[in-house]
N, C-alpha and C. Protein backbone atom coordinates (compact mmCIF):
# COMPACT_ATOMS: atom_id res chain seq x y z
N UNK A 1 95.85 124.30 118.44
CA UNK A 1 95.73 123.39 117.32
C UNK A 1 97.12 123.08 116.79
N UNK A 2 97.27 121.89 116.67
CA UNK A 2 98.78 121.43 116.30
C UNK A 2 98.26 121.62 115.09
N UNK A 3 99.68 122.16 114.26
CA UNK A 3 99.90 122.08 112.93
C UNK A 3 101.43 121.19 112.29
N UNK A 4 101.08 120.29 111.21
CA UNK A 4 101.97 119.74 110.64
C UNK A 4 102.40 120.10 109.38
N UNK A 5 103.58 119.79 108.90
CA UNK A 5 103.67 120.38 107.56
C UNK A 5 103.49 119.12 106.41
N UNK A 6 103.18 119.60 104.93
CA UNK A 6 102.87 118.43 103.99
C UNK A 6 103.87 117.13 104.02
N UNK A 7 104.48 117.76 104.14
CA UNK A 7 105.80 116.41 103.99
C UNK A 7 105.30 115.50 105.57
N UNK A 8 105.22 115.89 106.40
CA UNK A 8 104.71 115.37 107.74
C UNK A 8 103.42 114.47 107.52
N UNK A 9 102.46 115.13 106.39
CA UNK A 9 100.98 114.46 106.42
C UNK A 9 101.19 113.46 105.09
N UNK A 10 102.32 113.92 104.41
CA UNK A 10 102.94 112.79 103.53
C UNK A 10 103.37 111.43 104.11
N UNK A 11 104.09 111.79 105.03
CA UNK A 11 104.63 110.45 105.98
C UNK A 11 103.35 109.71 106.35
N UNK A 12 102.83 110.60 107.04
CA UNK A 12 101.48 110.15 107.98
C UNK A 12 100.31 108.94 106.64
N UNK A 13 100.26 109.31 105.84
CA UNK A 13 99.43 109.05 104.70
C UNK A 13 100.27 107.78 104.22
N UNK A 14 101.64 107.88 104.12
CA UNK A 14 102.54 106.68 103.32
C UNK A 14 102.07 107.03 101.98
N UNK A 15 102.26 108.17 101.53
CA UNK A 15 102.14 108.69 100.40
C UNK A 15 103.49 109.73 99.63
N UNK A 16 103.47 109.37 98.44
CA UNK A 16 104.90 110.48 98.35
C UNK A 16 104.61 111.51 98.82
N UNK A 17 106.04 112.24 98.25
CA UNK A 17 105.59 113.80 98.67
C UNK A 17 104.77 114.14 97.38
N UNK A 18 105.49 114.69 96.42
CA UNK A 18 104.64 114.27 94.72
C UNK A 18 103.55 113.91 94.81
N UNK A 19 102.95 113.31 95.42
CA UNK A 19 101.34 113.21 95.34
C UNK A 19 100.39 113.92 95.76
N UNK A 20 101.42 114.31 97.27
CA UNK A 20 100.04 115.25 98.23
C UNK A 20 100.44 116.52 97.57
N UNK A 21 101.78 117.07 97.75
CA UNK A 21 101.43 118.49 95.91
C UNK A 21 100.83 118.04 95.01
N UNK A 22 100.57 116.73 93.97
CA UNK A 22 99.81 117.00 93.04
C UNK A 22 97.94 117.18 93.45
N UNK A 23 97.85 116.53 94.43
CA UNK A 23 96.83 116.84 94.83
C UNK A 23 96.22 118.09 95.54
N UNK A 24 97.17 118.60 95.55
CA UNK A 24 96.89 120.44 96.03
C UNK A 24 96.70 119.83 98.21
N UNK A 25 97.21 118.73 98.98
CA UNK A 25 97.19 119.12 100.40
C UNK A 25 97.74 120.36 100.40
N UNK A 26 97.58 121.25 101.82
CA UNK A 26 97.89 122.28 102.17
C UNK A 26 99.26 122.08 102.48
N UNK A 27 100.75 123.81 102.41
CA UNK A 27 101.41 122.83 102.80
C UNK A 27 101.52 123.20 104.50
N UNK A 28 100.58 123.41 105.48
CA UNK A 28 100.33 123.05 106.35
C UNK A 28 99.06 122.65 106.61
N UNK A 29 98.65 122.13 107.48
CA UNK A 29 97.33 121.00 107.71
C UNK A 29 97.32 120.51 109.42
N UNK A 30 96.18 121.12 109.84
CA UNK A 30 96.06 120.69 111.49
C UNK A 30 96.08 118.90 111.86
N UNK A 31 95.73 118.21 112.52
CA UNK A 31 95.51 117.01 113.24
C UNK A 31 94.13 116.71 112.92
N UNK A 32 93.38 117.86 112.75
CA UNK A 32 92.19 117.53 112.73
C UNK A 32 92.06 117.11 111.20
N UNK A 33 92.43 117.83 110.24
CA UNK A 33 92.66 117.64 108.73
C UNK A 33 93.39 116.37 108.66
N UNK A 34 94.15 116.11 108.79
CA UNK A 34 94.51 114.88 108.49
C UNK A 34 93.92 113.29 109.06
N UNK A 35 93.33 113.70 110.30
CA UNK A 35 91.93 112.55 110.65
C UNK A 35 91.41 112.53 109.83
N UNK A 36 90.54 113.75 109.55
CA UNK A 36 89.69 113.94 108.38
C UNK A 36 89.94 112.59 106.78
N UNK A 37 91.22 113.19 106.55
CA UNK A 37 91.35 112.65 105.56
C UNK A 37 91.46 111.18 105.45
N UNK A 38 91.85 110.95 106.65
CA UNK A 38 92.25 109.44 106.83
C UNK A 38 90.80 108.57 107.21
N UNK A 39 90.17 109.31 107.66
CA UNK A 39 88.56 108.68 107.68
C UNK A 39 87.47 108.65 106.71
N UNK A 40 88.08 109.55 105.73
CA UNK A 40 87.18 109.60 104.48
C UNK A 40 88.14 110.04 103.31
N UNK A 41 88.95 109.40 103.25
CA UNK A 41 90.15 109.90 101.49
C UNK A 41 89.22 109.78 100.44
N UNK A 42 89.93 110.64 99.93
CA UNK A 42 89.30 111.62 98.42
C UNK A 42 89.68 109.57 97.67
N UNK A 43 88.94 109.92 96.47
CA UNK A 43 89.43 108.64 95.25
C UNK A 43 91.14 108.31 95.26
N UNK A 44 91.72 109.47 95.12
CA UNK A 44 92.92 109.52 94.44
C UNK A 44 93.49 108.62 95.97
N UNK A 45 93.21 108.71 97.16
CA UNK A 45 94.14 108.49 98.40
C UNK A 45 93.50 106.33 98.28
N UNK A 46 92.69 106.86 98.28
CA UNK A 46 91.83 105.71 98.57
C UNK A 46 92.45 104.22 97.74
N UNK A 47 92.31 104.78 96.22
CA UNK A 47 93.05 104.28 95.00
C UNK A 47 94.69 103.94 95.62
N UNK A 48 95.34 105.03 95.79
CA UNK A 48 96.52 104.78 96.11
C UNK A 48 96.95 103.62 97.45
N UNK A 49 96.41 103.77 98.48
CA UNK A 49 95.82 102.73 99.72
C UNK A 49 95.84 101.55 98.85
N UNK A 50 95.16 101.30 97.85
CA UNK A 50 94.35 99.98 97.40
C UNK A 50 95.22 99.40 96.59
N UNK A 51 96.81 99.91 95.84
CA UNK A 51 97.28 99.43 95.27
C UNK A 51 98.85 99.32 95.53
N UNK A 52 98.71 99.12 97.54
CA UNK A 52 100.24 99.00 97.53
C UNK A 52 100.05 97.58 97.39
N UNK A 53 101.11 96.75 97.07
CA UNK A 53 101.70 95.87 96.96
C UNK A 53 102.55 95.24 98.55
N UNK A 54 103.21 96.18 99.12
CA UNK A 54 103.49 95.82 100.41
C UNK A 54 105.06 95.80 99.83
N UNK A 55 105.56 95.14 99.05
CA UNK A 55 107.00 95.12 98.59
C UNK A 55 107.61 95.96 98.65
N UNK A 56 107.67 97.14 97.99
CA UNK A 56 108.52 98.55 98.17
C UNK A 56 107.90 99.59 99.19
N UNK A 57 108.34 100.19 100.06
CA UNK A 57 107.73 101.06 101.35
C UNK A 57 107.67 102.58 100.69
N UNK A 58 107.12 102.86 100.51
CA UNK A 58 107.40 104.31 100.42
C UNK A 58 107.86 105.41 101.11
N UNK A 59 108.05 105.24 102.79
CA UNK A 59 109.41 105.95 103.48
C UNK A 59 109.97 104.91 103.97
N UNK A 60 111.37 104.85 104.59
CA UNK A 60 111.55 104.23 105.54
C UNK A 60 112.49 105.39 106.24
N UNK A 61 112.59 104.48 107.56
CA UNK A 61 113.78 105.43 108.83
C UNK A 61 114.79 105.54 108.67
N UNK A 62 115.52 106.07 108.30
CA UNK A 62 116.72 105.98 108.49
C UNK A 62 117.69 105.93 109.83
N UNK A 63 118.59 105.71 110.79
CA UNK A 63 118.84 105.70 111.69
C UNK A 63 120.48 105.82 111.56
N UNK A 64 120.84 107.09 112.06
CA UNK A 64 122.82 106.90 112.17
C UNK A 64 123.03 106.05 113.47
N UNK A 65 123.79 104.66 113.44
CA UNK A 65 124.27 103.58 113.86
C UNK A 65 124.93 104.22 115.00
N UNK A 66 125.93 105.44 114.70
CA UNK A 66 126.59 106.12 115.64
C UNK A 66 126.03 106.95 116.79
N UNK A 67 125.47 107.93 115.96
CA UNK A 67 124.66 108.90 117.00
C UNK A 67 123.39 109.07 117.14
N UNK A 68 122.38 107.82 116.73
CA UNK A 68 121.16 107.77 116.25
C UNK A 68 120.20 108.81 115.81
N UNK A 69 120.78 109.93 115.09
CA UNK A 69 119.72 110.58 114.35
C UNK A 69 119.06 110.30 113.26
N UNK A 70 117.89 110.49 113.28
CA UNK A 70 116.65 109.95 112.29
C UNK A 70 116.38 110.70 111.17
N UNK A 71 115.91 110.07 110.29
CA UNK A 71 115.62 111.10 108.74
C UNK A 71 114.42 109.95 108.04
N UNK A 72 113.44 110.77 108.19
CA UNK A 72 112.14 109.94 107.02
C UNK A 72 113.06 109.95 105.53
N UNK A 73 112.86 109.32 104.95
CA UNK A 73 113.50 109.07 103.53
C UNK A 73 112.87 108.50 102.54
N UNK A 74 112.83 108.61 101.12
CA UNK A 74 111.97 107.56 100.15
C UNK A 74 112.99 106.64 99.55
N UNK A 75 113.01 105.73 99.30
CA UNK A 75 114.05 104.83 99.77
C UNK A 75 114.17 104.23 97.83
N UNK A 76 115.23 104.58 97.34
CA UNK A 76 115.75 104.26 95.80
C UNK A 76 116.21 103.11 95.65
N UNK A 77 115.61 102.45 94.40
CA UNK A 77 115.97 101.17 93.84
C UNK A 77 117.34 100.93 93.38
N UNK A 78 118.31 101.50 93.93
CA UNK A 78 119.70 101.32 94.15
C UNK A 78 120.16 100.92 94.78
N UNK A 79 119.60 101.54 96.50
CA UNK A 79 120.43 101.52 97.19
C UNK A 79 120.50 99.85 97.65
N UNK A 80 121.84 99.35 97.95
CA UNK A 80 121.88 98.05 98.50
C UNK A 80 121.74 97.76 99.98
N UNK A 81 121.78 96.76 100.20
CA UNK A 81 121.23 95.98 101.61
C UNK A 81 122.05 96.54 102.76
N UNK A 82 121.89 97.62 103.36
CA UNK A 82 123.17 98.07 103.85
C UNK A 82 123.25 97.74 105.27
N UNK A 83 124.79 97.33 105.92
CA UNK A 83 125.01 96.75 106.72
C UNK A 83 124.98 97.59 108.32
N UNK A 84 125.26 99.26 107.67
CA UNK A 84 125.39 100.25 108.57
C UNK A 84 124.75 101.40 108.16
N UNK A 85 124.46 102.57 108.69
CA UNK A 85 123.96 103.77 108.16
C UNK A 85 124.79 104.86 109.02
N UNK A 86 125.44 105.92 108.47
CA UNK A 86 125.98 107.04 109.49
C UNK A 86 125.65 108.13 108.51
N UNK A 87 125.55 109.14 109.84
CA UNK A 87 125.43 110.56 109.21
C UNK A 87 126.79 111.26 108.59
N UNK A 88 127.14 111.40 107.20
CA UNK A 88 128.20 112.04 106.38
C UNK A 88 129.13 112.70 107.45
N UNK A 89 129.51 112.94 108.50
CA UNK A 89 130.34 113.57 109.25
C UNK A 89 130.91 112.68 110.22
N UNK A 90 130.61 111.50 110.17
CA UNK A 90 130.92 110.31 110.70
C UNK A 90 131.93 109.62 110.12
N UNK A 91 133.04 109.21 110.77
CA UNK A 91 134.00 108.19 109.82
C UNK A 91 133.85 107.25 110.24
N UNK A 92 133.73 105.99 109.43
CA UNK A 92 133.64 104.76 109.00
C UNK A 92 134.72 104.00 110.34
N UNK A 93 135.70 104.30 110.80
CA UNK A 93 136.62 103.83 111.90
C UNK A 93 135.21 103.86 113.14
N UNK A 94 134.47 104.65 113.31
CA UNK A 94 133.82 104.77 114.34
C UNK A 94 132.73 103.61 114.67
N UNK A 95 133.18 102.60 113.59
CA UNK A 95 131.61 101.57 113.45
C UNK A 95 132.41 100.35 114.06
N UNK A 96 132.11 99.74 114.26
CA UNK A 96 132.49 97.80 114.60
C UNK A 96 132.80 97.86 113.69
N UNK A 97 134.77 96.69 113.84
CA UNK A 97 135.37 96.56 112.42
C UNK A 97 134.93 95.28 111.92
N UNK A 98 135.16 95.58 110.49
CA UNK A 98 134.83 94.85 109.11
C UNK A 98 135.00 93.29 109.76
N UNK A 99 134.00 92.57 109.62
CA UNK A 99 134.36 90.70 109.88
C UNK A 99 135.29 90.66 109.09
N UNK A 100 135.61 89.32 109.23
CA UNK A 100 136.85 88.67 108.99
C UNK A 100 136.67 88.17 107.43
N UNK A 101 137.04 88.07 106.41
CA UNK A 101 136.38 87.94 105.02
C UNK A 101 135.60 88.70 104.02
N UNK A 102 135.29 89.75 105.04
CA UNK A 102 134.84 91.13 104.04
C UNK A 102 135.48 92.30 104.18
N UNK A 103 134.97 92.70 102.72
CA UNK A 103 135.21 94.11 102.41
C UNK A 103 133.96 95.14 102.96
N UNK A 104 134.43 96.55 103.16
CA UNK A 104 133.74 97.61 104.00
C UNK A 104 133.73 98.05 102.23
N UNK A 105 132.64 98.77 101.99
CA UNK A 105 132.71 100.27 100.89
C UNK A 105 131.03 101.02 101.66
N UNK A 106 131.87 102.11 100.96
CA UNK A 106 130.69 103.41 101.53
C UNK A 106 129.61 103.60 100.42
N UNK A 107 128.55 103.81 100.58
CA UNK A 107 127.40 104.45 99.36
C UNK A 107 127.05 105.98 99.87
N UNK A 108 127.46 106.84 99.33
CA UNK A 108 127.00 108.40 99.14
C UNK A 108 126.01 108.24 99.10
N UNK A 109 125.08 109.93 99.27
CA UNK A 109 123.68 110.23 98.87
C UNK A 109 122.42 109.28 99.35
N UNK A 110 122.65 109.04 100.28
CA UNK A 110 121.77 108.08 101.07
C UNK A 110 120.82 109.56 102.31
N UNK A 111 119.44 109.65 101.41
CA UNK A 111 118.72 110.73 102.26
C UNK A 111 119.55 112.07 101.90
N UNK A 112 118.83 113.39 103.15
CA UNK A 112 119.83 114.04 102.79
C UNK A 112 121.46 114.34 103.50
N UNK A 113 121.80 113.21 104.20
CA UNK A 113 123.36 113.57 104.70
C UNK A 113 123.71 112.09 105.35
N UNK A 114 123.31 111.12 104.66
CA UNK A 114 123.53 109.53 105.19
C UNK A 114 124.53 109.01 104.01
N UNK A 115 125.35 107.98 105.12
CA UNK A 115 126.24 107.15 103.96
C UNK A 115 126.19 105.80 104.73
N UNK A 116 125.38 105.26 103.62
CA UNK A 116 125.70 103.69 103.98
C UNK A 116 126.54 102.95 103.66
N UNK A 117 126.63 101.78 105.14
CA UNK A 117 128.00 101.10 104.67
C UNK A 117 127.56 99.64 104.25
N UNK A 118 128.53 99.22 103.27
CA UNK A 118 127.93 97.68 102.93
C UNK A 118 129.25 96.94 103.51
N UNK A 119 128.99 95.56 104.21
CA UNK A 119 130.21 94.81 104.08
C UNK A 119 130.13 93.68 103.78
N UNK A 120 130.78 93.08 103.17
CA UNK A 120 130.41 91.99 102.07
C UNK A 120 131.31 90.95 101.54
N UNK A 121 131.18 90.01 100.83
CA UNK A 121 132.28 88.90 100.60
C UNK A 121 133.08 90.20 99.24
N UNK A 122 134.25 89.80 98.95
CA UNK A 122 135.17 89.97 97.97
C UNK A 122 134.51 90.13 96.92
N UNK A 123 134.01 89.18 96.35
CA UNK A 123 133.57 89.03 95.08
C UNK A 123 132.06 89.43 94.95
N UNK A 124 131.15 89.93 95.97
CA UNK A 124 130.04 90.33 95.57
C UNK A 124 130.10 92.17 95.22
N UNK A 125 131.29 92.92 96.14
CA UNK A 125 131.65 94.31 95.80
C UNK A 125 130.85 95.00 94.34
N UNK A 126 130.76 95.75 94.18
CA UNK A 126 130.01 96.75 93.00
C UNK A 126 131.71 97.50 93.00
N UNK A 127 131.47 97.28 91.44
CA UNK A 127 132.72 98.12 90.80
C UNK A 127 132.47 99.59 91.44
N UNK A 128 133.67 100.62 91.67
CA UNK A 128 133.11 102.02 91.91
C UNK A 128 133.12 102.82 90.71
């Protein structure tokens, strides 16, 4: 019997994590449990299903540009449109250089060890 962990049946669900703890999921749960759930959700899942909007995702992939490692992530109303993604141990020289008319800046704290890169006209830059 495969077993997954909550954060795994979180993904699976497109549900926070925060939810499936408030709802007491296990924090492991077989294949079969999570069919389960997905063929018959409690109110609270069902409700939640019924009122995405489609606009904001509740994970997305993350992907390092460089060495393509992956990270599920819940994705913050900060972060900007980013042009690149690398894993924090990555330097910025290692990416395709900056077009011709933009500026490169880095965004920290992207997941837990991602830095995105934005590149952009002059004048659209975010003060640091």
């Amino acid at each position: 019997m495969t077993m997954i962990s909550r954060r795994e049946a979180a993904l699976r669900l497109d549900i926070p994590l925060e939810m499936a703890r408030r709802h007491d999921l296990p924090t492991r749960m077989s294949e079969q449990q999570l069919d389960a759930l997905r063929a018959d959700p409690p109110a609270w899942l069902a409700q939640s299903w019924a009122n995405r909007t489609g606009k904001k995702p509740v994970w997305v992939q993350l992907t390092c540009d460089i060495c393509g490692f992956t990270e599920a992530a819940r994705p913050k109303k900060w972060w900007p449109a980013f042009t690149w993604m690398t894993c924090a141990d990555h330097h910025p020289d290692e990416l395709q250089a900056v077009a011709a008319g933009l500026v490169r800046r880095e965004v920290d704290g992207i997941g837990s060890r991602f830095v995105g890169i934005v590149d952009e006209a002059p004048g659209e830059a975010e003060p640091s």
